[in-house]
PDB file of N, CA and C in Angstrom:
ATOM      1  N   UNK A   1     -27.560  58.950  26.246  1.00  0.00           N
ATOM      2  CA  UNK A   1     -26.245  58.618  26.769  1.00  0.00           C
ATOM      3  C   UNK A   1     -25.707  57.336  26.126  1.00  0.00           C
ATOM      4  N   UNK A   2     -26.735  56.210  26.213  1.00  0.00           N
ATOM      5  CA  UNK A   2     -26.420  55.295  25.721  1.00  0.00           C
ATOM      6  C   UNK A   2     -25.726  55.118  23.899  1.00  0.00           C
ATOM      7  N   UNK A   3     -26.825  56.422  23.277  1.00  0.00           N
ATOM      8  CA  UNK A   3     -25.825  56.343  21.867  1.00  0.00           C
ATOM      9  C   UNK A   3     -24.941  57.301  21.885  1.00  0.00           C
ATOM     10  N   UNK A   4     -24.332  57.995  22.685  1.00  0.00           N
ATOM     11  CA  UNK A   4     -22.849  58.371  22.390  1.00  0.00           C
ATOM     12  C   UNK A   4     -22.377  57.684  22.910  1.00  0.00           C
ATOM     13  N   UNK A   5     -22.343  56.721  23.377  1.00  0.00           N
ATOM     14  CA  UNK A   5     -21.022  56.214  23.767  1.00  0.00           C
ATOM     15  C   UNK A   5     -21.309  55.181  22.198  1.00  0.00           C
ATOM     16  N   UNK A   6     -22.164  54.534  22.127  1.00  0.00           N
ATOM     17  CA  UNK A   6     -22.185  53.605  20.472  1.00  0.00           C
ATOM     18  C   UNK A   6     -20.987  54.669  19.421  1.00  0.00           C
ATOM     19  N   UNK A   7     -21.962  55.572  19.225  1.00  0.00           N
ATOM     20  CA  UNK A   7     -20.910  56.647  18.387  1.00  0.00           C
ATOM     21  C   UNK A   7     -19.325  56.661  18.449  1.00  0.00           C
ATOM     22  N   UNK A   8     -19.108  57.197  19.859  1.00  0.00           N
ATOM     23  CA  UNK A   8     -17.706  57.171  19.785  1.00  0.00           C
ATOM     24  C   UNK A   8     -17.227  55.666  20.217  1.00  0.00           C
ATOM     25  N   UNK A   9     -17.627  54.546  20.643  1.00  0.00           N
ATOM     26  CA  UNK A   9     -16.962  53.639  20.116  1.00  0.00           C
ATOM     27  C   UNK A   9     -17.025  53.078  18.889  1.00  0.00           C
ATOM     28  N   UNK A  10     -17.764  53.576  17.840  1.00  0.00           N
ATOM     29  CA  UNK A  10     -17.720  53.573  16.071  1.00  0.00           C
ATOM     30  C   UNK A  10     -16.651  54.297  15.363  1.00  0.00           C
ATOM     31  N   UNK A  11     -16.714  55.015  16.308  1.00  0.00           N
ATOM     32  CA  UNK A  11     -15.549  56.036  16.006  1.00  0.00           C
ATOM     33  C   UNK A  11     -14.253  55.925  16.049  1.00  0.00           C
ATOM     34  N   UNK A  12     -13.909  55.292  17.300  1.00  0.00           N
ATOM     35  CA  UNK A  12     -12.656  54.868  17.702  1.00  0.00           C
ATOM     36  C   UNK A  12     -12.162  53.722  16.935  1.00  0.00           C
ATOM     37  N   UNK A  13     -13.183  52.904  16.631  1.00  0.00           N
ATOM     38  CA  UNK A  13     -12.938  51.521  15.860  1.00  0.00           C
ATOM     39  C   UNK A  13     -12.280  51.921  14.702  1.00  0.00           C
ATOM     40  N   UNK A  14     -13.120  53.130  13.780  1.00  0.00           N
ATOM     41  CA  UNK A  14     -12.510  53.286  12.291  1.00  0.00           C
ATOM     42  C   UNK A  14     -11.545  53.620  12.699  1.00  0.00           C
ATOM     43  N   UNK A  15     -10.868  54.784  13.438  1.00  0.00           N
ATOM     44  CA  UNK A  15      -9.499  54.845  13.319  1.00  0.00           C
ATOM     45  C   UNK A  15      -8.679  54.223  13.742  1.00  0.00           C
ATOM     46  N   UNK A  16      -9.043  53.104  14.405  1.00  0.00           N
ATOM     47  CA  UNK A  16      -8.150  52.285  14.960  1.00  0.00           C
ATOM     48  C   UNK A  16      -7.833  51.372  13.721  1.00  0.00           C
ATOM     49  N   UNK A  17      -8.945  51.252  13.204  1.00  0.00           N
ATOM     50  CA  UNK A  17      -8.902  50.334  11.650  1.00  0.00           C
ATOM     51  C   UNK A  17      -8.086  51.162  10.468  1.00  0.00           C
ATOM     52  N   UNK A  18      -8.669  52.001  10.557  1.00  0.00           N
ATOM     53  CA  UNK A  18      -7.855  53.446   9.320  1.00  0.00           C
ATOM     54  C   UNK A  18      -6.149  53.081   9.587  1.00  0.00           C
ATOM     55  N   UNK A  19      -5.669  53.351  10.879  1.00  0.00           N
ATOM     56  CA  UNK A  19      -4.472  53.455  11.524  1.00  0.00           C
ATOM     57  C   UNK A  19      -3.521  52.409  10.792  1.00  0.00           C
ATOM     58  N   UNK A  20      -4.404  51.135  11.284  1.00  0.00           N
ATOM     59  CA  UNK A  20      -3.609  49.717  11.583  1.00  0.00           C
ATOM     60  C   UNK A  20      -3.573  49.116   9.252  1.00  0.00           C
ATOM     61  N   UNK A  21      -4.441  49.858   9.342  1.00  0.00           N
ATOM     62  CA  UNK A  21      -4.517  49.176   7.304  1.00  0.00           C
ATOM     63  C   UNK A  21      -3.642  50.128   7.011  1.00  0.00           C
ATOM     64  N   UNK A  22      -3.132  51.659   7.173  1.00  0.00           N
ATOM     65  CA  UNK A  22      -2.147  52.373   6.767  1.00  0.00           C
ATOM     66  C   UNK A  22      -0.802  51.856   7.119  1.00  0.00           C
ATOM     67  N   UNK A  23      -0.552  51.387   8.369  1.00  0.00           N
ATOM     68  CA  UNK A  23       1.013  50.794   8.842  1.00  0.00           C
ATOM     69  C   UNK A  23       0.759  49.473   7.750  1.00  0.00           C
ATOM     70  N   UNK A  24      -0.388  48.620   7.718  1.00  0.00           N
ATOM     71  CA  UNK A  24       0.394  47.268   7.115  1.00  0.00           C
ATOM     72  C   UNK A  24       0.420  47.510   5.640  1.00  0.00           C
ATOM     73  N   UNK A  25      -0.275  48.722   5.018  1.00  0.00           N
ATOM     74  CA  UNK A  25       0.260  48.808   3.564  1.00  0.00           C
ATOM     75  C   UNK A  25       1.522  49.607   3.677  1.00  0.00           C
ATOM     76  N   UNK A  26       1.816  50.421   4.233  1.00  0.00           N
ATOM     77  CA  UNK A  26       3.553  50.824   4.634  1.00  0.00           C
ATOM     78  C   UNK A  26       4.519  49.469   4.235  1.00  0.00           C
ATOM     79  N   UNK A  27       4.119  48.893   5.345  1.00  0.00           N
ATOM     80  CA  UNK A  27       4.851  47.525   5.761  1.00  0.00           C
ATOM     81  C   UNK A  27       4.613  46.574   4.510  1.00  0.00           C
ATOM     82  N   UNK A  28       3.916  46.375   3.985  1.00  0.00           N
ATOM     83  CA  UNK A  28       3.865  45.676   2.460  1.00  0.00           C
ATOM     84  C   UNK A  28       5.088  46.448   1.606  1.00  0.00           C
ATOM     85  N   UNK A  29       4.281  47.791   1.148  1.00  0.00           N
ATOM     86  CA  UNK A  29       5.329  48.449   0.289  1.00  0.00           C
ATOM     87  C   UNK A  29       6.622  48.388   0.483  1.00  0.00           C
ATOM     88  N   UNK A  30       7.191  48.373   1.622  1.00  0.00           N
ATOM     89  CA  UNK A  30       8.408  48.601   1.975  1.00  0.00           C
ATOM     90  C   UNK A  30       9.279  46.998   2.033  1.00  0.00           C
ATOM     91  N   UNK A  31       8.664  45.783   2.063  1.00  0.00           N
ATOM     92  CA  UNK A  31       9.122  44.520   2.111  1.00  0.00           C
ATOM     93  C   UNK A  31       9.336  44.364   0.574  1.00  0.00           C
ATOM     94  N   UNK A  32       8.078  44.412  -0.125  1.00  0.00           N
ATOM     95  CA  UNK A  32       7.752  43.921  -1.410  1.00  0.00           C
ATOM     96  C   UNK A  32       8.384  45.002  -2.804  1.00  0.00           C
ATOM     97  N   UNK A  33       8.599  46.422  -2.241  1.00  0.00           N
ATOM     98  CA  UNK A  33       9.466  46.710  -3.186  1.00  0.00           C
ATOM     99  C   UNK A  33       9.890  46.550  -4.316  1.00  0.00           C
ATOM    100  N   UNK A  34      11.550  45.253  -4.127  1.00  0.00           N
ATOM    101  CA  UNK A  34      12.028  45.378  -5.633  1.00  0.00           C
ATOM    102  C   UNK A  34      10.825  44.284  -6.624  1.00  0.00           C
ATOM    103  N   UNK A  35       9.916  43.664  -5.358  1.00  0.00           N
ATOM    104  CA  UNK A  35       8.882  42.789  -6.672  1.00  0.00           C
ATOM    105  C   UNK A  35       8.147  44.089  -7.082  1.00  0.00           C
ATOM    106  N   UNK A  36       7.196  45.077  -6.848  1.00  0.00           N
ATOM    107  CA  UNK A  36       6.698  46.054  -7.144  1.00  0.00           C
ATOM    108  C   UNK A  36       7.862  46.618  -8.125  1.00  0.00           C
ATOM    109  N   UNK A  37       9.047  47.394  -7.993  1.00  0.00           N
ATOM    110  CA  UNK A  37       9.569  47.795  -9.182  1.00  0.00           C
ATOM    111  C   UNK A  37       9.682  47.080 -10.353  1.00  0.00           C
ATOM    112  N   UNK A  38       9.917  46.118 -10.245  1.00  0.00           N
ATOM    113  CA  UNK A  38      10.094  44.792 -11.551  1.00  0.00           C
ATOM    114  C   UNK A  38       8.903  44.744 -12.301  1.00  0.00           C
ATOM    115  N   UNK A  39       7.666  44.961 -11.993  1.00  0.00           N
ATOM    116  CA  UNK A  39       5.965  44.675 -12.419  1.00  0.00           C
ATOM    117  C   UNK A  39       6.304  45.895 -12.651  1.00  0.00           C
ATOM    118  N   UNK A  40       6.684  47.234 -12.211  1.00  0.00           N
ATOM    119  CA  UNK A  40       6.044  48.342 -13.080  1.00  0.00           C
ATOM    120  C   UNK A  40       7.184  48.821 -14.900  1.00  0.00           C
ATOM    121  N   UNK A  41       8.284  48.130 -14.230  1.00  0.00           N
ATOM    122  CA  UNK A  41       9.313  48.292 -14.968  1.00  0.00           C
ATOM    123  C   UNK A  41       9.001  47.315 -16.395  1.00  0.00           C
ATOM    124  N   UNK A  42       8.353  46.047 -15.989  1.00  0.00           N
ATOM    125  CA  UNK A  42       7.186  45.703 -17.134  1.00  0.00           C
ATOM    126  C   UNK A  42       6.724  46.247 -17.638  1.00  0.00           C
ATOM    127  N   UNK A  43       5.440  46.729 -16.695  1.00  0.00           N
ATOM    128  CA  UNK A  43       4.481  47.316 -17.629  1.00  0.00           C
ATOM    129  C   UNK A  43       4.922  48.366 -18.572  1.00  0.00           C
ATOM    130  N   UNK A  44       5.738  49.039 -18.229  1.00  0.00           N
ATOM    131  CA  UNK A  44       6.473  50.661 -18.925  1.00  0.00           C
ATOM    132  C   UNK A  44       7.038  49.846 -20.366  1.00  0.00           C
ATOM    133  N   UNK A  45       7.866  48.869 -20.216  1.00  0.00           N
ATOM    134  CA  UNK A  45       8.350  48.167 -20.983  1.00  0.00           C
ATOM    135  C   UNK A  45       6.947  48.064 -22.085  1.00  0.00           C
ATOM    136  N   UNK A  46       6.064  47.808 -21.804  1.00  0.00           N
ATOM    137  CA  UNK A  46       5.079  46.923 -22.699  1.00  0.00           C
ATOM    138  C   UNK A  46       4.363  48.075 -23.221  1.00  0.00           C
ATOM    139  N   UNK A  47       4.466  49.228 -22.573  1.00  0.00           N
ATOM    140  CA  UNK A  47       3.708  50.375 -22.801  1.00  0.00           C
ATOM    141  C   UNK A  47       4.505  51.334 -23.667  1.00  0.00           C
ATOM    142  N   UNK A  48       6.021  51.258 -23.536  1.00  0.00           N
ATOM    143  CA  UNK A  48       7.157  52.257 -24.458  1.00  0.00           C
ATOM    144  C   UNK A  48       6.952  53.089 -23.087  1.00  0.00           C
ATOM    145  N   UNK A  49       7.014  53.380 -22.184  1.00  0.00           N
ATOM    146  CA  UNK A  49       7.707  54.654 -20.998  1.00  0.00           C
ATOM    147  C   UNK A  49       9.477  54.530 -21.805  1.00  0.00           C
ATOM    148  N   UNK A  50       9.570  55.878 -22.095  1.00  0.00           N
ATOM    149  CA  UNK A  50      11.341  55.659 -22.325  1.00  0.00           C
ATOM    150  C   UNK A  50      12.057  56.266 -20.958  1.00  0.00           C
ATOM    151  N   UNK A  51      13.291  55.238 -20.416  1.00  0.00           N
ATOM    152  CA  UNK A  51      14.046  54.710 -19.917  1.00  0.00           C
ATOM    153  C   UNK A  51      12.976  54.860 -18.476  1.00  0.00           C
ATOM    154  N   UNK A  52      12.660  53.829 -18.193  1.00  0.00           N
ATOM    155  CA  UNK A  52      12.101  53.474 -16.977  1.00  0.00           C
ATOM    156  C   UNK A  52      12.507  53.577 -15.905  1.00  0.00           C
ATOM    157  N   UNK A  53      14.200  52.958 -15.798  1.00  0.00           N
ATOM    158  CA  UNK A  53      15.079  52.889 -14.776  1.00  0.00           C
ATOM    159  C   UNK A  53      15.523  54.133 -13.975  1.00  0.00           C
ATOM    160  N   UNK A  54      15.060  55.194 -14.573  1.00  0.00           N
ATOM    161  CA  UNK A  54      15.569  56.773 -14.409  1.00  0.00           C
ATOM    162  C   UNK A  54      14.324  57.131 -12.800  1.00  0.00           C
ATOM    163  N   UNK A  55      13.180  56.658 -13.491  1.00  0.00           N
ATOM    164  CA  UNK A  55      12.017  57.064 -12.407  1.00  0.00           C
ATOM    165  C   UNK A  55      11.914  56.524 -11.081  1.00  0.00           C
ATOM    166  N   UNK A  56      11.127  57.370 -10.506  1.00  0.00           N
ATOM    167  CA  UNK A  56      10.568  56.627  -9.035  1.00  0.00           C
ATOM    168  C   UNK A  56       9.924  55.630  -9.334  1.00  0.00           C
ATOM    169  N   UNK A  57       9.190  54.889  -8.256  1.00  0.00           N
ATOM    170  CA  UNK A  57       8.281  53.812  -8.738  1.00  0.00           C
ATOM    171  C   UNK A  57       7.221  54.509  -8.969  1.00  0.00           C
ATOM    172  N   UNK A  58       6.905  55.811  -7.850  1.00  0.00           N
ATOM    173  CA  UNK A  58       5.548  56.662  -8.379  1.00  0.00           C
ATOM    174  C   UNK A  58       5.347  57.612  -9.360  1.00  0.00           C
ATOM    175  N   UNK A  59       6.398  57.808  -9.762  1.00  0.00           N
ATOM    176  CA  UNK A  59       6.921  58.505 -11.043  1.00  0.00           C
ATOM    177  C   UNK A  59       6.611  57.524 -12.461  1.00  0.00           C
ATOM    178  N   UNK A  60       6.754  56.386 -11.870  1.00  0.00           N
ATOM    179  CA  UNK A  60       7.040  55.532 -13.430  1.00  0.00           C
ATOM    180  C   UNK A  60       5.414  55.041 -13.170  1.00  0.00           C
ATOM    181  N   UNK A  61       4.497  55.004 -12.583  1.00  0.00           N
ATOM    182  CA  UNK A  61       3.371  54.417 -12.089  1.00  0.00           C
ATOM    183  C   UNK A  61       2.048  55.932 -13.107  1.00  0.00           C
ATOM    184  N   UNK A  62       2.914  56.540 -12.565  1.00  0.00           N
ATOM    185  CA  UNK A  62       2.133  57.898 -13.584  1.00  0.00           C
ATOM    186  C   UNK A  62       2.313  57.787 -14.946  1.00  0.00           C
ATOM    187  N   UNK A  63       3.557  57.646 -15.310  1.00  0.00           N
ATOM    188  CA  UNK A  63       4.120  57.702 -16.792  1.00  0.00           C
ATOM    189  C   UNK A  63       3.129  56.092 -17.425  1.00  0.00           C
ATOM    190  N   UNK A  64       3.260  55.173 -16.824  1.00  0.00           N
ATOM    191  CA  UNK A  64       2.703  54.385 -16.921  1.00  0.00           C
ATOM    192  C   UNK A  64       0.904  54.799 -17.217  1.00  0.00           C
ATOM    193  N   UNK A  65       0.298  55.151 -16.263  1.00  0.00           N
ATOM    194  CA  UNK A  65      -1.178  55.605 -16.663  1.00  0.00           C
ATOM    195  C   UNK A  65      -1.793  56.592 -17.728  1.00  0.00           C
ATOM    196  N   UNK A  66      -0.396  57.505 -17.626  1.00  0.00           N
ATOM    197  CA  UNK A  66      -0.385  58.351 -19.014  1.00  0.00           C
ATOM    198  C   UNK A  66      -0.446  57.883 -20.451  1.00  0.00           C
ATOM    199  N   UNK A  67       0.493  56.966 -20.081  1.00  0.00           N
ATOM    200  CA  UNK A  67       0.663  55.954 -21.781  1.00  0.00           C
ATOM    201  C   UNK A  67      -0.618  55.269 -21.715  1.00  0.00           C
ATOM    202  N   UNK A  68      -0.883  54.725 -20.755  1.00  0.00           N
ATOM    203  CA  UNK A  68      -2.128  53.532 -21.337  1.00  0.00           C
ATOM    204  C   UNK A  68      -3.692  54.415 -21.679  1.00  0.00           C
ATOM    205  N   UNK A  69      -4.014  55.757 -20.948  1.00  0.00           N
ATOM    206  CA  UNK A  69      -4.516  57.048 -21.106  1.00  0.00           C
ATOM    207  C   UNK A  69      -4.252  57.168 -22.452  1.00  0.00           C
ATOM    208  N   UNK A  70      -3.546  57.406 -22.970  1.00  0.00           N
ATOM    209  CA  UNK A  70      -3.437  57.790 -24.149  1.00  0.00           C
ATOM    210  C   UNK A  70      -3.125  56.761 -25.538  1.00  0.00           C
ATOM    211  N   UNK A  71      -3.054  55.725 -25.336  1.00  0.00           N
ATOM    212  CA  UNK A  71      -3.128  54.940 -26.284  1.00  0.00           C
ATOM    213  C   UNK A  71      -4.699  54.484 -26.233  1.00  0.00           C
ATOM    214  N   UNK A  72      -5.848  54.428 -25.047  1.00  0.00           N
ATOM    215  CA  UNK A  72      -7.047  54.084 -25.011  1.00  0.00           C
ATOM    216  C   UNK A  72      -7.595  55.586 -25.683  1.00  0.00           C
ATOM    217  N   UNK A  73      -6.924  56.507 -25.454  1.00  0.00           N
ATOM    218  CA  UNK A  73      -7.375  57.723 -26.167  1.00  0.00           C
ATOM    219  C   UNK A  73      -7.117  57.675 -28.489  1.00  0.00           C
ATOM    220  N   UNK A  74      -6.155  57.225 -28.467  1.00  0.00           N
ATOM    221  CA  UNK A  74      -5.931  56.796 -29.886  1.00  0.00           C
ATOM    222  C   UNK A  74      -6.383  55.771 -30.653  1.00  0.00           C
ATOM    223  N   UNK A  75      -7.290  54.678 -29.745  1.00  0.00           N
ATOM    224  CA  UNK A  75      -7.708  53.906 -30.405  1.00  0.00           C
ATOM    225  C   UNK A  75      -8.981  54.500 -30.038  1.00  0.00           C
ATOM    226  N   UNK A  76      -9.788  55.159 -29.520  1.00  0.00           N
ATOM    227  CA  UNK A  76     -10.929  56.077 -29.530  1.00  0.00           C
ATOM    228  C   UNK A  76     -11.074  57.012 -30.626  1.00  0.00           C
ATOM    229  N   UNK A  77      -9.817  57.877 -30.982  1.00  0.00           N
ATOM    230  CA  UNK A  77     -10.115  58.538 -32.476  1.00  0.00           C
ATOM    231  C   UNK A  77      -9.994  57.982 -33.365  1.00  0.00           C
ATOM    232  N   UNK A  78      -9.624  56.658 -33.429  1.00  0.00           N
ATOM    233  CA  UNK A  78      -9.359  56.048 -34.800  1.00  0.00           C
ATOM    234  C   UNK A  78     -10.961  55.401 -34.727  1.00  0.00           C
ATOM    235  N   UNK A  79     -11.476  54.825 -33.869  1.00  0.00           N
ATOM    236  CA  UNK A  79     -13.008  54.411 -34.442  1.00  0.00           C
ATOM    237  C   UNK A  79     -13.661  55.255 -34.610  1.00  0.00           C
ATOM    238  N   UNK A  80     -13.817  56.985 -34.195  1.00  0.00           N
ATOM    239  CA  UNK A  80     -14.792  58.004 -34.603  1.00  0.00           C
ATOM    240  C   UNK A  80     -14.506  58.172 -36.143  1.00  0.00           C
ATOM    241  N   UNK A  81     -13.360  58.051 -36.566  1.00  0.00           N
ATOM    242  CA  UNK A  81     -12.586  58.834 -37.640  1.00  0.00           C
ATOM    243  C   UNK A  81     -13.148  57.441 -39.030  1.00  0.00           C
TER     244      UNK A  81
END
């Protein structure tokens, strides 16, 4: 008896924890925004994403991993080669 109740108050804790870290990264994203667009609108910049301004932020966050994916992929065939 004594360890279910341990259990489900282990239990209750993570989601109470799960819960409360999902609202305050909400609540980040949603304050911090246009600083988050500006840093990715960088990086795209530094990477060649063409026209950045067109994308989502999670849109340009992909295009972004793609390019750097693939330029770590081109300097990989150039040292086999």
């Amino acid at each position: 008896m004594h360890f279910d109740a341990t259990v489900v108050t282990a239990l209750v804790t993570l989601i109470v924890l799960a819960i409360a870290t999902a609202v305050l990264v909400i609540r980040y994203k949603r304050t911090h925004q246009a600083e988050i667009r500006q840093a990715l609108i960088a990086k795209a910049r530094k990477r060649g994403v063409a026209s950045p301004e067109d994308l989502s932020n999670h849109d340009l966050a992909l295009q972004i991993r793609a390019a750097k994916r693939q330029r770590k992929q081109d300097g990989q065939d150039l040292k086999t080669a």
